[in-house]
Protein backbone atom coordinates (compact mmCIF):
# COMPACT_ATOMS: atom_id res chain seq x y z
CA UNK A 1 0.00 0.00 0.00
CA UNK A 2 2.63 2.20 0.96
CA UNK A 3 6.32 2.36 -0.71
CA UNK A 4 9.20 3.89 0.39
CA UNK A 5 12.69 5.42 -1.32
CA UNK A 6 15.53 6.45 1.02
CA UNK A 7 18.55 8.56 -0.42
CA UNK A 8 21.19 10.54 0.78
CA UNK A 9 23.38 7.98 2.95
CA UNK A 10 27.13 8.21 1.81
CA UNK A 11 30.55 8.26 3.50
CA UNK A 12 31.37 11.09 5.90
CA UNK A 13 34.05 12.00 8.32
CA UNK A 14 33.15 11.57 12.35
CA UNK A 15 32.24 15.36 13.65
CA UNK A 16 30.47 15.59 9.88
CA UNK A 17 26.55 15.35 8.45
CA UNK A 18 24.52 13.76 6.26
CA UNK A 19 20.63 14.78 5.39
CA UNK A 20 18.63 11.12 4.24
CA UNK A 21 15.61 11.35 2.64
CA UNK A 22 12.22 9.01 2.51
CA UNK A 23 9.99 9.58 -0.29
CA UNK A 24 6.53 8.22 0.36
CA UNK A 25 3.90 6.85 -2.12
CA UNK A 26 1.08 4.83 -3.20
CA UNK A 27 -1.47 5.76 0.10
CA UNK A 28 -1.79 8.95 1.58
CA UNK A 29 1.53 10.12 3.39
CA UNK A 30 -0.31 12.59 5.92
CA UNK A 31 -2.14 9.90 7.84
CA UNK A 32 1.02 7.96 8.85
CA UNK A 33 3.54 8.04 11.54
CA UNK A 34 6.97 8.34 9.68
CA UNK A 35 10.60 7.06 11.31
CA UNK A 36 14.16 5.75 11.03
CA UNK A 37 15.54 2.75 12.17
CA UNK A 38 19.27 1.72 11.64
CA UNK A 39 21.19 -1.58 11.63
CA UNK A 40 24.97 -1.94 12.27
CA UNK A 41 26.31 -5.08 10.36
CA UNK A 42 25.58 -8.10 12.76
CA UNK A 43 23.57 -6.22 15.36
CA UNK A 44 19.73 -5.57 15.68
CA UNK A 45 17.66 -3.26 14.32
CA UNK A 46 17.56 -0.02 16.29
CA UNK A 47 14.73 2.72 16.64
CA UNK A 48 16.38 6.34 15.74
CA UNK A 49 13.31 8.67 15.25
CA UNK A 50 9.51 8.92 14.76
CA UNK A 51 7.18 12.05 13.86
CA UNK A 52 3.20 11.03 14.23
CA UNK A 53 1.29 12.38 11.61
CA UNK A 54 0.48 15.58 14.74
CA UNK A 55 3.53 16.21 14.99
CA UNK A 56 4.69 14.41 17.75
CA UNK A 57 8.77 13.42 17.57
CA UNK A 58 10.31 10.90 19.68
CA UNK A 59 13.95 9.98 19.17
CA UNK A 60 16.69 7.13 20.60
CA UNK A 61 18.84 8.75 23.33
CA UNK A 62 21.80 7.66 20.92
CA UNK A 63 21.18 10.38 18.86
CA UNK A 64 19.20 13.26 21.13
CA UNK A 65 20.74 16.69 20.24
CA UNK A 66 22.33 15.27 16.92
CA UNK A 67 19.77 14.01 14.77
CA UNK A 68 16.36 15.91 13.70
CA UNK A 69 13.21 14.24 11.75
CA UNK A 70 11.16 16.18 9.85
CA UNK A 71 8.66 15.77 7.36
CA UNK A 72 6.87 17.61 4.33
CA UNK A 73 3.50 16.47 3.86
CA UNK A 74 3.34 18.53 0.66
CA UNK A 75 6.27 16.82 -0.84
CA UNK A 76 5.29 13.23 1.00
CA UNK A 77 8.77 12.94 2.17
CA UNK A 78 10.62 12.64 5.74
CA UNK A 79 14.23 13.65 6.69
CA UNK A 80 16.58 12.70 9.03
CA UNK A 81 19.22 15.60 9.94
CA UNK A 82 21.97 14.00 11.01
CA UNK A 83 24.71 15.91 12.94
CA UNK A 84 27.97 15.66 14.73
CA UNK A 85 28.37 11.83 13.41
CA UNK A 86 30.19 9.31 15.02
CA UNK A 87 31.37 6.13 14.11
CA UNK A 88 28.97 4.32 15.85
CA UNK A 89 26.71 5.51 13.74
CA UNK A 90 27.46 3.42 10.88
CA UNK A 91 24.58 1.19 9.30
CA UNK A 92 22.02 1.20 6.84
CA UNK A 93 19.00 3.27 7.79
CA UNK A 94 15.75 2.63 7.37
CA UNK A 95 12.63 4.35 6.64
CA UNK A 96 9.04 2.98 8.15
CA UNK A 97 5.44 3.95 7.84
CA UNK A 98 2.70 2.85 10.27
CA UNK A 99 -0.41 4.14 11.53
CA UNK A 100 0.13 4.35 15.46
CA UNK A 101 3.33 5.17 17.37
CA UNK A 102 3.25 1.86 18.91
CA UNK A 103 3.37 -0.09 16.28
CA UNK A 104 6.27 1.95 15.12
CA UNK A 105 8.35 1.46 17.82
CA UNK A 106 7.84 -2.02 17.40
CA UNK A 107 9.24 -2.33 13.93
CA UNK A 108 5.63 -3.01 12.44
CA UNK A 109 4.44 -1.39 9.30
CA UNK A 110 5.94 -0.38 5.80
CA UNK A 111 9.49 -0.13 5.13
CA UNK A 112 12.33 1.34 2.29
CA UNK A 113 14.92 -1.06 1.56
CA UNK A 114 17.24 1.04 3.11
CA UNK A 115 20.55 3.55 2.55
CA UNK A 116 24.14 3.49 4.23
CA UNK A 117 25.55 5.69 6.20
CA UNK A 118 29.26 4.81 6.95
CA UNK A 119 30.96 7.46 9.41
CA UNK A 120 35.09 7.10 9.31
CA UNK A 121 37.38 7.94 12.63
């Protein structure tokens, strides 16, 4: 129902930033929670960022202070800001779609096939 295109990921120098991009389409891009999830080679999914379709933002404590979502509705599209990058931040992120908050957080819903972010010492 929903399909999702993530771009700007790339290779970038800890202390540098990168701005990713999810393009949304195929259902209505207003009525869904959009977020970010990352995943380090051989390590879980994480949860990085959500913004509700009100406006409400929640992010990881990993990235508090560095990272910012936003979204245009007009353009059906979410960002991720992403500031002051560390190494640890390395993996391929993610974009989701889902309906509720809670079934965000809990890796339900639609999702892009991904874009990496590598972040060099």
């Amino acid at each position: 129902q929903v399909q999702l295109v993530e771009s700007g990921g790339g290779l970038v120098q800890a202390g540098g930033s990168l701005r990713l991009s999810c393009a949304a389409s195929g259902r209505t891009f207003d009525v869904f929670a959009m977020g970010w999830f990352r995943q380090a080679p051989g390590k879980e999914r994480e949860f990085v960022a959500l913004i509700s379709s009100g406006g409400t933002i929640h992010y990881a404590d990993s990235v508090k202070g560095r990272f910012t979502i936003s979204r245009d509705n007009a353009k059906n599209t979410v960002y991720l800001q992403m500031n002051t990058l560390k190494p640890e931040d390395t993996a391929v992120y993610s974009c989701t779609a889902d309906r509720t908050i809670a079934t965000m957080r809990a890796g339900v819903g639609y999702w892009g096939q991904g874009t990496q972010v590598t972040v060099s010492s």
